[in-house]
N, C-alpha and C. Protein backbone atom coordinates (compact mmCIF):
# COMPACT_ATOMS: atom_id res chain seq x y z
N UNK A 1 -2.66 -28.08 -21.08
CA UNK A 1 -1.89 -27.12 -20.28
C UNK A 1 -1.63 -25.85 -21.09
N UNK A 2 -1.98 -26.06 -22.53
CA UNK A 2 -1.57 -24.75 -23.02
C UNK A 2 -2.17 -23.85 -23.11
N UNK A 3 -3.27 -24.25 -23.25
CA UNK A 3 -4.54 -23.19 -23.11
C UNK A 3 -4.82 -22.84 -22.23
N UNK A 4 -4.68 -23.13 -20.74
CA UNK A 4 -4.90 -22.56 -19.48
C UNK A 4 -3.54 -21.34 -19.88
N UNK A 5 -2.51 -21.87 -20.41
CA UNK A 5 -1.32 -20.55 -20.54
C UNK A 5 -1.51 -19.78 -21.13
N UNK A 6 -2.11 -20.25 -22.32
CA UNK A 6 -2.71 -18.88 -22.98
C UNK A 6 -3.60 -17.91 -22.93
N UNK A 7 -4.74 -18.63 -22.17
CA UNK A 7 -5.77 -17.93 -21.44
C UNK A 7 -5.07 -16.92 -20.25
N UNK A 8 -3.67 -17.58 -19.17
CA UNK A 8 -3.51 -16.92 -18.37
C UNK A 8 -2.62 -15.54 -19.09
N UNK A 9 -2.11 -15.67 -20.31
CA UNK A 9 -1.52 -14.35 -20.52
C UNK A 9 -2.32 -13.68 -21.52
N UNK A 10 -3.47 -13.90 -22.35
CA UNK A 10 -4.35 -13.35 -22.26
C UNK A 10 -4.96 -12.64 -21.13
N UNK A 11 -5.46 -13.35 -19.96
CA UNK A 11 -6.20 -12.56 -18.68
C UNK A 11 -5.38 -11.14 -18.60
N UNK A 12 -3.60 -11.60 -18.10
CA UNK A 12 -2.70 -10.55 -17.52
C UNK A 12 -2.60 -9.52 -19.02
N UNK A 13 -2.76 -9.58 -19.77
CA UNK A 13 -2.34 -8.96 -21.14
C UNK A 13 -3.93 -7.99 -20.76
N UNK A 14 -4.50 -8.61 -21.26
CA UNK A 14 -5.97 -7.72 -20.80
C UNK A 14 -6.40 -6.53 -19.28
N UNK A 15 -5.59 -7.15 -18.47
CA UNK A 15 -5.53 -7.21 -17.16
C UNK A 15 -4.41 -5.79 -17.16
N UNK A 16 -3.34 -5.51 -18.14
CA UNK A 16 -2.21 -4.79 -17.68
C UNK A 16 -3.04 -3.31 -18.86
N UNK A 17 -3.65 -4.07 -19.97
CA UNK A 17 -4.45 -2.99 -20.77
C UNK A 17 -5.59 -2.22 -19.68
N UNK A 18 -6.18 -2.85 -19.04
CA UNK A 18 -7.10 -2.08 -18.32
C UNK A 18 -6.94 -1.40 -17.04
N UNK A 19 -5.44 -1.78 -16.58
CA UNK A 19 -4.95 -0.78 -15.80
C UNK A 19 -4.49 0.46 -16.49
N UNK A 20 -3.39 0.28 -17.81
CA UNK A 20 -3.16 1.51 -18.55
C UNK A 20 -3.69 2.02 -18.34
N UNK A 21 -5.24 1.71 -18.81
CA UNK A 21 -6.33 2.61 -19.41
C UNK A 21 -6.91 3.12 -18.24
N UNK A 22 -7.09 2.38 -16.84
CA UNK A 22 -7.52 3.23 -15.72
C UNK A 22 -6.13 3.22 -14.84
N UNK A 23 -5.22 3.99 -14.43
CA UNK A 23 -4.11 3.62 -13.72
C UNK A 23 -4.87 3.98 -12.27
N UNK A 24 -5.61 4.89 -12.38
CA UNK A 24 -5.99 5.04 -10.78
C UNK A 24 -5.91 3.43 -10.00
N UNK A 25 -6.87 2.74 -10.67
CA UNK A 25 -6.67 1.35 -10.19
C UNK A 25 -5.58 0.84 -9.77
N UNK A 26 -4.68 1.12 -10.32
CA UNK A 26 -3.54 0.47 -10.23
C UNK A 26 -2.72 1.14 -9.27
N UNK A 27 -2.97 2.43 -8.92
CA UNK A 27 -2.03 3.57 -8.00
C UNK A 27 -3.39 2.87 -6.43
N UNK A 28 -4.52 2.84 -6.73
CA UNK A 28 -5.27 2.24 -5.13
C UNK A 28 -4.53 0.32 -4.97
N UNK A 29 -4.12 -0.30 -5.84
CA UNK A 29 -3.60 -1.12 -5.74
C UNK A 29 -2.23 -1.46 -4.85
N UNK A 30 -1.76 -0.28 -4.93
CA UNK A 30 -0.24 -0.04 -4.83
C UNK A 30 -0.35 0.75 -3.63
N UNK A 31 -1.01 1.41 -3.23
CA UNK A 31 -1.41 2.16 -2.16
C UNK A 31 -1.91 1.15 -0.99
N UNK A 32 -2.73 0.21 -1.34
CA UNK A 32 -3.31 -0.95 -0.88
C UNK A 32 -2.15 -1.55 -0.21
N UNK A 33 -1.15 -2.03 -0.61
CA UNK A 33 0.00 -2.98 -0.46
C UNK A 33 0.61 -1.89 0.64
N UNK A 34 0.92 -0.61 -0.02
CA UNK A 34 2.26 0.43 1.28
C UNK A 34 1.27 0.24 2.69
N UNK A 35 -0.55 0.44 2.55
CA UNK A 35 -0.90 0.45 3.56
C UNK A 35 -0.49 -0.58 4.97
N UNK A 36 -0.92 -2.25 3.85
CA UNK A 36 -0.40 -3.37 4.54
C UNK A 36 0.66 -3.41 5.31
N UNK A 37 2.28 -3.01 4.32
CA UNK A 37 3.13 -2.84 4.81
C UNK A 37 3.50 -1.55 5.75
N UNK A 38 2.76 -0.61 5.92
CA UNK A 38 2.94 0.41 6.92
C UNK A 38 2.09 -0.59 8.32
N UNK A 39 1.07 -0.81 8.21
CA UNK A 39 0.65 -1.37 9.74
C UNK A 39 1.51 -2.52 9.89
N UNK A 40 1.81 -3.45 8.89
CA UNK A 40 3.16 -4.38 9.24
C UNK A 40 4.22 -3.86 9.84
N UNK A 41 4.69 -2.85 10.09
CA UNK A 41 6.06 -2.51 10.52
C UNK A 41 5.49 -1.83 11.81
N UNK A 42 4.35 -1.17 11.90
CA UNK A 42 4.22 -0.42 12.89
C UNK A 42 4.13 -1.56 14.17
N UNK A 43 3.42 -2.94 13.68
CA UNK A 43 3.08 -3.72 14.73
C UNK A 43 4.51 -4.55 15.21
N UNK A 44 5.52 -4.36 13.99
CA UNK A 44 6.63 -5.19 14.60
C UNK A 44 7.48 -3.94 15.53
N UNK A 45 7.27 -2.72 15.32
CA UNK A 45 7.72 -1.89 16.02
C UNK A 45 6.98 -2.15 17.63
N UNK A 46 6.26 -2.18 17.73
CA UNK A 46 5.31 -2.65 18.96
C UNK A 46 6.12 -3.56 19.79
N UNK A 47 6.36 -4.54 18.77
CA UNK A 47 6.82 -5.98 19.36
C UNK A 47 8.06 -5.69 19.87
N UNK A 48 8.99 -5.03 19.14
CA UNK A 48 10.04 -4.97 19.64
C UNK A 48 10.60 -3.99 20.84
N UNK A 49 9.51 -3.02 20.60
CA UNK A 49 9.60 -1.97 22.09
C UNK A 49 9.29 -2.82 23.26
N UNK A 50 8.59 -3.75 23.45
CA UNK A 50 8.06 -4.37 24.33
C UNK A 50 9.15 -5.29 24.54
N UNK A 51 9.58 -6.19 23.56
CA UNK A 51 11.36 -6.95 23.90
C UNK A 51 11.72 -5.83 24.75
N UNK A 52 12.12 -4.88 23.91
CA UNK A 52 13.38 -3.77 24.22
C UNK A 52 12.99 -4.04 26.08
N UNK A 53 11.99 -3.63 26.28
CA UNK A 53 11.49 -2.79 27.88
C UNK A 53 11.87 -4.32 28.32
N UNK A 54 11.15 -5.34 28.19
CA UNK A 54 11.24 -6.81 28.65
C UNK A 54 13.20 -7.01 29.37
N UNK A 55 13.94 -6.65 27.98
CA UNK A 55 15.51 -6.70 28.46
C UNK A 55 15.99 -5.77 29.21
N UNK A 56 15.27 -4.74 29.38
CA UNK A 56 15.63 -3.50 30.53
C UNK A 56 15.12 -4.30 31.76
N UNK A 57 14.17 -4.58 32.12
CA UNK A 57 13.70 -4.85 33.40
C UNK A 57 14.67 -6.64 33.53
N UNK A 58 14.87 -7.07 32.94
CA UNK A 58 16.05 -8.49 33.02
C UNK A 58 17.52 -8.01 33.36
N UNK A 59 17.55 -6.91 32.67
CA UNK A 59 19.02 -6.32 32.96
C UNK A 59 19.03 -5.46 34.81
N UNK A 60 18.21 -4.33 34.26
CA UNK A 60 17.78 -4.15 36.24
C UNK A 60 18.13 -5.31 37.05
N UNK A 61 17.23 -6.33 36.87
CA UNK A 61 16.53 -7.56 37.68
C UNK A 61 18.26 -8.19 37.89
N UNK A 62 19.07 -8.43 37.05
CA UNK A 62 20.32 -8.96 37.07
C UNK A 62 21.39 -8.04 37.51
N UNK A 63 21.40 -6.84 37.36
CA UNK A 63 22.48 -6.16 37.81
C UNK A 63 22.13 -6.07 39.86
N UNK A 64 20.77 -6.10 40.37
CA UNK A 64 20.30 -6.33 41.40
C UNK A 64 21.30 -7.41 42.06
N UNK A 65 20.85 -8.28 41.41
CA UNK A 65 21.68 -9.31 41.70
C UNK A 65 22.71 -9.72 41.59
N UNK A 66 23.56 -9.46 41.09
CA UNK A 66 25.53 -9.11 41.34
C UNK A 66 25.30 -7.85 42.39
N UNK A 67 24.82 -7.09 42.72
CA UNK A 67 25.16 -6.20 43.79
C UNK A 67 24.78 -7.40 45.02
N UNK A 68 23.94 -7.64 45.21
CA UNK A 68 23.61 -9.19 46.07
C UNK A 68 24.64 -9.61 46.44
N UNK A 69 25.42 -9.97 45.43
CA UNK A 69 26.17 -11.42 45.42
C UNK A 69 27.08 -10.94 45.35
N UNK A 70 27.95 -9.57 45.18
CA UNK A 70 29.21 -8.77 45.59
C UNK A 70 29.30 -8.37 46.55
N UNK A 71 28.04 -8.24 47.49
CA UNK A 71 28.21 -8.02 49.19
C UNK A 71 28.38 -9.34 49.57
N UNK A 72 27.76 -10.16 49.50
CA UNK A 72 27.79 -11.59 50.16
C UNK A 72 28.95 -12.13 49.94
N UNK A 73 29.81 -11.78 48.58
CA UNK A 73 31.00 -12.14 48.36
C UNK A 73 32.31 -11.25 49.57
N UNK A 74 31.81 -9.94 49.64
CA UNK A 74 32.96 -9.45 50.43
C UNK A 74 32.39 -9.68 51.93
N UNK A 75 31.62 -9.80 52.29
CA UNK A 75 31.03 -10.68 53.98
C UNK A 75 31.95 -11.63 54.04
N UNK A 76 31.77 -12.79 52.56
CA UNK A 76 32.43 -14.12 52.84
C UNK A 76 33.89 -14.15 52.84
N UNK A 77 34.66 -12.75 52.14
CA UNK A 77 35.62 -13.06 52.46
C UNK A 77 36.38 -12.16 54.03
N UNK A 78 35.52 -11.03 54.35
CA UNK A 78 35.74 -10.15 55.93
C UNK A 78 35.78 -11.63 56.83
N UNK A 79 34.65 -12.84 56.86
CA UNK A 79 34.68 -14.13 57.43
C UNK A 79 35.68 -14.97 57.83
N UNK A 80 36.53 -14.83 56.39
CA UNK A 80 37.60 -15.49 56.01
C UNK A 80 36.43 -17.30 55.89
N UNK A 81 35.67 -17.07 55.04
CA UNK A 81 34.86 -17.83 54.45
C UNK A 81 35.20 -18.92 53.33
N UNK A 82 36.45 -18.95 52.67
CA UNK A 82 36.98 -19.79 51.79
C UNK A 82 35.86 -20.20 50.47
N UNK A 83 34.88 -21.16 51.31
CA UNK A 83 34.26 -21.88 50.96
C UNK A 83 33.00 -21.61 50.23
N UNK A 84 32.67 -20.00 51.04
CA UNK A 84 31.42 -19.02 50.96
C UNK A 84 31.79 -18.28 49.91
N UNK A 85 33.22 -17.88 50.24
CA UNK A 85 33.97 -16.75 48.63
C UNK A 85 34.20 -17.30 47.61
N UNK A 86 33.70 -18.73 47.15
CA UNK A 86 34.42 -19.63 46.12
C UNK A 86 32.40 -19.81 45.41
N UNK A 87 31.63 -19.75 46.31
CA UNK A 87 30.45 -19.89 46.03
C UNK A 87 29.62 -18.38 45.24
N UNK A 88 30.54 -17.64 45.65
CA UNK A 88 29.78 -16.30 45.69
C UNK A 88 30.43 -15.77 44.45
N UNK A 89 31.36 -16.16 44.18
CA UNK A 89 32.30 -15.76 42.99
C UNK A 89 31.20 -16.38 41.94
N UNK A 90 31.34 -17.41 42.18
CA UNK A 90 30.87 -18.40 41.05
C UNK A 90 28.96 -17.88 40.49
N UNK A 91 28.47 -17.54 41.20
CA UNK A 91 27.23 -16.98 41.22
C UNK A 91 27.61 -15.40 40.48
N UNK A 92 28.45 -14.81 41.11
CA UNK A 92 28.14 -13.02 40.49
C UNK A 92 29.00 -13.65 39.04
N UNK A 93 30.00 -15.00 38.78
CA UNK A 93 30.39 -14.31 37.21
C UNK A 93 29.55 -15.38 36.43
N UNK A 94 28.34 -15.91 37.30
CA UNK A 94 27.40 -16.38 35.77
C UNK A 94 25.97 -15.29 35.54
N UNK A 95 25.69 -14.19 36.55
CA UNK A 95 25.09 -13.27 36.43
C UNK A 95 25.69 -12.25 35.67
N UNK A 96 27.11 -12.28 35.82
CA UNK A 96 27.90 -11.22 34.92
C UNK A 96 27.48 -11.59 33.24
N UNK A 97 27.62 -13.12 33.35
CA UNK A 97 27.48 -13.26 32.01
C UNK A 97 25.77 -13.31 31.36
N UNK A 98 25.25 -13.75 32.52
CA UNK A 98 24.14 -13.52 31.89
C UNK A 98 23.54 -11.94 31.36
N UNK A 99 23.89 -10.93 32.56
CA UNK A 99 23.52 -9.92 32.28
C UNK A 99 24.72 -9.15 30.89
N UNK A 100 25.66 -9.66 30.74
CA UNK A 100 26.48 -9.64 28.91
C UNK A 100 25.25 -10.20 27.82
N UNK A 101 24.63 -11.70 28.38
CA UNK A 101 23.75 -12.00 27.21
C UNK A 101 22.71 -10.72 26.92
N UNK A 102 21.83 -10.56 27.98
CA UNK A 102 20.98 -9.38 28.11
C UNK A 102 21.32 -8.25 27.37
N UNK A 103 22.35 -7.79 27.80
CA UNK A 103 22.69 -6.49 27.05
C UNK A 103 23.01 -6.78 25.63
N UNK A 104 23.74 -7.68 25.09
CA UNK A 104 24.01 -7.88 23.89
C UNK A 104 22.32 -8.12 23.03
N UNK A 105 21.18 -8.72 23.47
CA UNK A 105 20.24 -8.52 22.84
C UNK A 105 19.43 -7.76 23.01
N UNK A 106 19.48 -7.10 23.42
CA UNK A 106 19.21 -5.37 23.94
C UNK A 106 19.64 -4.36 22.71
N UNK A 107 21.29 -4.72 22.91
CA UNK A 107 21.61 -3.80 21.45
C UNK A 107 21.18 -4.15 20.34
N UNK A 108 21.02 -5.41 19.59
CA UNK A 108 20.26 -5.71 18.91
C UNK A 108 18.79 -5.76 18.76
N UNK A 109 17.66 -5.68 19.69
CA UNK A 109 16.47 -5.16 19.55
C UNK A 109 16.70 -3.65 19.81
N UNK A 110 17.14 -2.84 19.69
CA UNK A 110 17.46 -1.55 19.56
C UNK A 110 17.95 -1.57 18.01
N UNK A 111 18.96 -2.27 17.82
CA UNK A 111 19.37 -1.61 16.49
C UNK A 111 18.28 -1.74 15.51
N UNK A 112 17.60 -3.25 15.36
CA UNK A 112 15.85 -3.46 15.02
C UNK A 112 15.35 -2.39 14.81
N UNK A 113 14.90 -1.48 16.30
CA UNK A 113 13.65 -0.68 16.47
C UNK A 113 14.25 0.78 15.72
N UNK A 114 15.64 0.50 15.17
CA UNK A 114 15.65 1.85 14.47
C UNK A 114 15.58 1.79 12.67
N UNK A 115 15.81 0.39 12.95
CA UNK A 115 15.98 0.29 11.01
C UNK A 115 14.25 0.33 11.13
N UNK A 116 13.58 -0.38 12.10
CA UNK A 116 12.14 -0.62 11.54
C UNK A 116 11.33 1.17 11.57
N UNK A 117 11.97 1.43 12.04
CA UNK A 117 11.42 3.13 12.32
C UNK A 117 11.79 3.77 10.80
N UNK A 118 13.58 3.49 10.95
CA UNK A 118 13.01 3.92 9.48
C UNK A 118 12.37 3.44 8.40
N UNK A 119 11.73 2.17 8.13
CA UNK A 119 11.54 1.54 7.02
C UNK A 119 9.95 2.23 6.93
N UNK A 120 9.34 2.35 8.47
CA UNK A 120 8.12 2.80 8.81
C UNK A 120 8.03 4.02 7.84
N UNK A 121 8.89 4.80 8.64
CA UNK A 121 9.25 6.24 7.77
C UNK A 121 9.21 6.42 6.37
N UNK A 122 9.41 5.44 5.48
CA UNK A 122 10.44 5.34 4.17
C UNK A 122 8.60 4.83 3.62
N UNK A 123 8.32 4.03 4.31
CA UNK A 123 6.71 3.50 3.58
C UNK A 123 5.61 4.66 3.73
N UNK A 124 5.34 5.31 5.06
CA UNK A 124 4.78 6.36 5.02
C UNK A 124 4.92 7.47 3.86
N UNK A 125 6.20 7.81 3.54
CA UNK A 125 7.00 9.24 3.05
C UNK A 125 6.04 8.23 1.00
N UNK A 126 6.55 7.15 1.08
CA UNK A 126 5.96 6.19 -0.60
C UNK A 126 4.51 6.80 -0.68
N UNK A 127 4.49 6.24 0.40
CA UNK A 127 2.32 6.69 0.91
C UNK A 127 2.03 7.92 0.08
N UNK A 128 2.53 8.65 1.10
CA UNK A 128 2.03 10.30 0.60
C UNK A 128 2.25 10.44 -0.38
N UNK A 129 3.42 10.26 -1.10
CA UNK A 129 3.55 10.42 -2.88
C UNK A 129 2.57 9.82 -3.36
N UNK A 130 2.30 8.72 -3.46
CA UNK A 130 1.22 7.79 -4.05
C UNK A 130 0.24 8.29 -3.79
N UNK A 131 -0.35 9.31 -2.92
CA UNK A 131 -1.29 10.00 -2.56
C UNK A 131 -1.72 11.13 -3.30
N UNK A 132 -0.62 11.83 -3.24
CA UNK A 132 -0.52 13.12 -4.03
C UNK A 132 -0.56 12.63 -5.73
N UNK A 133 0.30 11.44 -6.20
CA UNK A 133 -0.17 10.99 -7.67
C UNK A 133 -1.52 10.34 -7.72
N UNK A 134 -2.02 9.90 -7.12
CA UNK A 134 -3.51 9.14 -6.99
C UNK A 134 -4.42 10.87 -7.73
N UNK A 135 -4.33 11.46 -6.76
CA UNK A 135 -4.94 13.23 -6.83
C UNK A 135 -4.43 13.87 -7.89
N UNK A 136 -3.26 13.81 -8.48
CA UNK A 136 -3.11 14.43 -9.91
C UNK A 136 -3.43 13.67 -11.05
N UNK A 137 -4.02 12.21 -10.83
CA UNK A 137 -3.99 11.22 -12.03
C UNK A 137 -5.71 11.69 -11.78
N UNK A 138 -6.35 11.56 -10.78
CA UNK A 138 -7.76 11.97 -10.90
C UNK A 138 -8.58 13.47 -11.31
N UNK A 139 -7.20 14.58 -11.08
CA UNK A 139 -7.57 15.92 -11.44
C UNK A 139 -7.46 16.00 -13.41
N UNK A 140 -6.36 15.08 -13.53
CA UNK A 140 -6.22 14.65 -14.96
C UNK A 140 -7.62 14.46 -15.87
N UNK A 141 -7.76 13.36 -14.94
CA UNK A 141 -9.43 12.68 -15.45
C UNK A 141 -10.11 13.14 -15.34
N UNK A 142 -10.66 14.54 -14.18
CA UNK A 142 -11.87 15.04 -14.36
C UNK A 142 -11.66 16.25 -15.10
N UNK A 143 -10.39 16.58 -16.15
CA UNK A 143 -10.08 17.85 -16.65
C UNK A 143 -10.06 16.97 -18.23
N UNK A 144 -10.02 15.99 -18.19
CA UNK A 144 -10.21 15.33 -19.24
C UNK A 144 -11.62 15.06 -19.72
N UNK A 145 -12.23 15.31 -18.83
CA UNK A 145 -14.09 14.61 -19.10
C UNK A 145 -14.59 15.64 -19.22
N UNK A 146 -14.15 16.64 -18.47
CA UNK A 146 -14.89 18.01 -18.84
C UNK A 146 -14.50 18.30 -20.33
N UNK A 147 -13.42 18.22 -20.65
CA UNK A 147 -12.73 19.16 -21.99
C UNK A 147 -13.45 18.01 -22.80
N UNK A 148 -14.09 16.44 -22.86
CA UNK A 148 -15.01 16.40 -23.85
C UNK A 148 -16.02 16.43 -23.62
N UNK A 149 -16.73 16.79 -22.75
CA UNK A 149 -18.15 17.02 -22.57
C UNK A 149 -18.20 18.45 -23.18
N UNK A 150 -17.62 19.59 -23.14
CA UNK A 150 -17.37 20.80 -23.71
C UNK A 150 -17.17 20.54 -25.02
N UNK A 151 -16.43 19.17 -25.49
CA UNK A 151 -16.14 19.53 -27.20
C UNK A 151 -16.99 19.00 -27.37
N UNK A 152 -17.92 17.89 -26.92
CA UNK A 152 -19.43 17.52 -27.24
C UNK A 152 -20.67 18.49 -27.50
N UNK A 153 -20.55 18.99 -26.27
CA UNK A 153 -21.78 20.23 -26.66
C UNK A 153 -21.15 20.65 -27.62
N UNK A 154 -20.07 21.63 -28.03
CA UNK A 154 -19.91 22.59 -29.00
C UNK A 154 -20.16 22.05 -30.33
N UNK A 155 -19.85 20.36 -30.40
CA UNK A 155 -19.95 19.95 -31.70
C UNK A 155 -21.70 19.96 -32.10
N UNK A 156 -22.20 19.65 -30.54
CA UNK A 156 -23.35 19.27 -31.20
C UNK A 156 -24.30 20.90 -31.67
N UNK A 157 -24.21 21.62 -30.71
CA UNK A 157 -24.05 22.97 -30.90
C UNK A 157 -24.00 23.55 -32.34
N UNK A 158 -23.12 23.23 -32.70
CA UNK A 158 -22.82 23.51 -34.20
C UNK A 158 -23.37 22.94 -34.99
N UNK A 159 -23.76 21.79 -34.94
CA UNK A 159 -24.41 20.61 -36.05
C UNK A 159 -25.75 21.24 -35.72
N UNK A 160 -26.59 21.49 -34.78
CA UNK A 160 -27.80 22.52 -34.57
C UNK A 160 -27.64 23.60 -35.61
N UNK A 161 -26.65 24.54 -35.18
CA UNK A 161 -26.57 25.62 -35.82
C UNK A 161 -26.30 25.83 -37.56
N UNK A 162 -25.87 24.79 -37.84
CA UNK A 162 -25.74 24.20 -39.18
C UNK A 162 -26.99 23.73 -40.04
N UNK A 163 -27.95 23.15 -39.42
CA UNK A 163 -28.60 23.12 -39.62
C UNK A 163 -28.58 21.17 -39.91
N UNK A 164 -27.73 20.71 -39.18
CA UNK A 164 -27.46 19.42 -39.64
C UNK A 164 -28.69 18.70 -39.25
N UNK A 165 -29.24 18.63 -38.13
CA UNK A 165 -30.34 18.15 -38.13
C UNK A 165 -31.75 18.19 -38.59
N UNK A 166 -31.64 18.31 -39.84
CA UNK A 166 -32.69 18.12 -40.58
C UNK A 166 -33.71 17.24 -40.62
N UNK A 167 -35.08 17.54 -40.31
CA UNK A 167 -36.25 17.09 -40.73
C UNK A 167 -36.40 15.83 -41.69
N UNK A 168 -35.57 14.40 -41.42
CA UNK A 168 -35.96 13.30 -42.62
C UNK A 168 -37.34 13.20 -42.97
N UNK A 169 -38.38 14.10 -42.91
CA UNK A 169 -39.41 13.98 -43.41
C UNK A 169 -40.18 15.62 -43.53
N UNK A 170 -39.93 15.94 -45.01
CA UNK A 170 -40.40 17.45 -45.06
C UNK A 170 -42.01 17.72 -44.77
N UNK A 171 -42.05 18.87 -44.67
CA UNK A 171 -43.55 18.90 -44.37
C UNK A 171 -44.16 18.86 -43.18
N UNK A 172 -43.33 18.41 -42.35
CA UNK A 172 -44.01 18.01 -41.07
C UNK A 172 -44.27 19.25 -40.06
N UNK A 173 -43.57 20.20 -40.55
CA UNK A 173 -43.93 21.29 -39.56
C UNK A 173 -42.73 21.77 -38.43
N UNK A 174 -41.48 20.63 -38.81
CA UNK A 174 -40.63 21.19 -37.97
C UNK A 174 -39.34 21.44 -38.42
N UNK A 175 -38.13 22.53 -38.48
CA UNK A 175 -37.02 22.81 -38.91
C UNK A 175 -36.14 22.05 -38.85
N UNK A 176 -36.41 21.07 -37.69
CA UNK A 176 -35.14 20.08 -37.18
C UNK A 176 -35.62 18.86 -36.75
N UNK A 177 -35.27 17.64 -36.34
CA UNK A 177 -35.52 16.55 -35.95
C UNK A 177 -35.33 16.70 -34.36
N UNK A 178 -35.52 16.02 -33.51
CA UNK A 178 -35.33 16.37 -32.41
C UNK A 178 -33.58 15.91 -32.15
N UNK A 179 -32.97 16.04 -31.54
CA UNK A 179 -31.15 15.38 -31.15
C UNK A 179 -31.64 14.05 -30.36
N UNK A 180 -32.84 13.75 -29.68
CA UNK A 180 -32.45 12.57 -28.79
C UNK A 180 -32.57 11.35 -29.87
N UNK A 181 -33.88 11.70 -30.31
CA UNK A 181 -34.39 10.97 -31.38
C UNK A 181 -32.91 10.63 -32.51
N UNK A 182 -32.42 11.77 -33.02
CA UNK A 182 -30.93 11.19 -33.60
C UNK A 182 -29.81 10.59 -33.08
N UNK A 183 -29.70 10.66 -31.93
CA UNK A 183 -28.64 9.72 -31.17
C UNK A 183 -29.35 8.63 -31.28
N UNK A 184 -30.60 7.81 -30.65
CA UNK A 184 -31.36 7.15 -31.03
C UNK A 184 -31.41 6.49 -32.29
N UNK A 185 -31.34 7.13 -33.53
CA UNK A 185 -30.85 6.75 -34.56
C UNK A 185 -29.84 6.01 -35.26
N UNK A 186 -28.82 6.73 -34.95
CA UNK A 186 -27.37 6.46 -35.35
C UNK A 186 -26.87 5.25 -34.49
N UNK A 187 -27.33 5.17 -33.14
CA UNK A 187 -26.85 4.19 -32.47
C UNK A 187 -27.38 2.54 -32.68
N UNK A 188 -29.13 3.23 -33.05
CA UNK A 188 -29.30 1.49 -33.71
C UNK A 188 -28.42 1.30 -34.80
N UNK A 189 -28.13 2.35 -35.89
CA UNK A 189 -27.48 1.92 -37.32
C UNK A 189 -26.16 1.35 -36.81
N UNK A 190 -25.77 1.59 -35.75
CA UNK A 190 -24.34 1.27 -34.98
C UNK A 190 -24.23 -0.24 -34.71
N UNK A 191 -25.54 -0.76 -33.98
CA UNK A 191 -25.69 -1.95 -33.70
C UNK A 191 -26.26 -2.85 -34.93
N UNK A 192 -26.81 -1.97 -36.01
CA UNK A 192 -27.41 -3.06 -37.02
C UNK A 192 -25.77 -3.28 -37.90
N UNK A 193 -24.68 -2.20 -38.08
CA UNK A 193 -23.62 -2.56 -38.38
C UNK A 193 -22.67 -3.80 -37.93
N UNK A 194 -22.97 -3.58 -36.12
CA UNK A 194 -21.90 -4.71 -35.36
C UNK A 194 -22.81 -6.18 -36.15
N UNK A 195 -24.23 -5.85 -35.83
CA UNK A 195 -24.51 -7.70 -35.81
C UNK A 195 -24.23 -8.01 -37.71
N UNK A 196 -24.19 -6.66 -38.36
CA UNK A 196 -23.79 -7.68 -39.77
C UNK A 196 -22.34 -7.99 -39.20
N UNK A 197 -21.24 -7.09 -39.10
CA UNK A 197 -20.17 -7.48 -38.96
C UNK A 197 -19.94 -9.05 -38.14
N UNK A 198 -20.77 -9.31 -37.31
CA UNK A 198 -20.95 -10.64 -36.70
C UNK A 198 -21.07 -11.63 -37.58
N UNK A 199 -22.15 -11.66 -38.12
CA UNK A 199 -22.22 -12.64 -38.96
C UNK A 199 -21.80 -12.86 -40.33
N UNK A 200 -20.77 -11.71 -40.49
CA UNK A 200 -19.57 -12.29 -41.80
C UNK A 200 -18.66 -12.56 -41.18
N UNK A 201 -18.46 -12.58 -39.71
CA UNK A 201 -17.20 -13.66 -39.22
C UNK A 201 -16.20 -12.55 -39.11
N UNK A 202 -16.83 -11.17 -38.87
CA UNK A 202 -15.39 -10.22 -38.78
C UNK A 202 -15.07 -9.74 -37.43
């Protein structure tokens, strides 16, 4: 078990170095997630407009009906109906109450559809920042690659002009060695360095 632990904070240790080192990754990561959570809210916003309208047309549909049942109630009692006004009562005050339930979750899918509006709001408004830093972390990087590709030429530029690239073999007829041919060079001596370093175990 310990070595899977150590391996796993190795991975994340490695894992948090190579975001440093590229954060863009890590800002499309994070951008990734507000996206999720922006269509998450937008769809519960959906849901709940559709409650909302659902308890409007229940509330209509019920207030209909106590007007119903408040005429039929005053018929039954113009009748002198007793029996009819004891029935009619009893009907408009469990519509009364039902249409109390209605409205009471009404105000509450309302109060919902405004926190979720703003939360909508509040993830969008994250968005765009994360947007606008995504675009200054990448104007960074390509003002960074230029300024060494510029100190590259100039160095190499100069090592030309210096005369650093010299001819390892006089006589031949030419002032300079070619530059590809010396990158070429230096880079095997680079790799004949790593594999000694390999095999003294360093």
């Amino acid at each position: 078990m310990g070595l899977f632990e150590d391996l796993s904070k190795f991975l994340e240790t490695r894992l948090d170095e190579f975001l440093r080192a590229n954060p863009q990754l890590e800002l499309m990561g994070l951008e990734d997630q507000l996206r999720g959570q922006e269509r998450d809210a937008i769809a519960l916003l959906g849901d709940l407009k559709r409650r909302e309208q659902q308890l409007k047309d229940q509330i209509l549909a019920t207030a209909q009906e106590i007007q119903k049942w408040h005429e039929r109630l005053n018929k039954a009692k113009a009748a002198n109906r007793p029996d009819l006004v004891a029935l009619a009562e009893e009907r408009e005050a469990a519509l009364l109450r039902q249409g109390n339930q209605y409205w009471g979750q009404m105000q509450g899918i309302t109060a919902q559809i405004e926190q979720t509006r703003t939360l909508q709001k509040q993830i969008h408004e994250r968005r765009r920042e994360l947007k606008t830093k995504m675009a200054q972390v990448e104007a960074e990087r390509a003002t960074h690659r230029a300024a060494e590709r510029a100190a590259q030429a100039t160095q190499a530029s100069n090592a030309w002009e210096t005369g650093w690239y010299q001819s390892p073999m006089p006589g031949t007829g030419y002032a300079a060695a070619d530059p590809v041919e010396e990158s070429f060079q230096r880079w095997e001596m680079e790799q004949e360095l790593e594999d000694l370093k390999r095999q003294m175990g360093c």
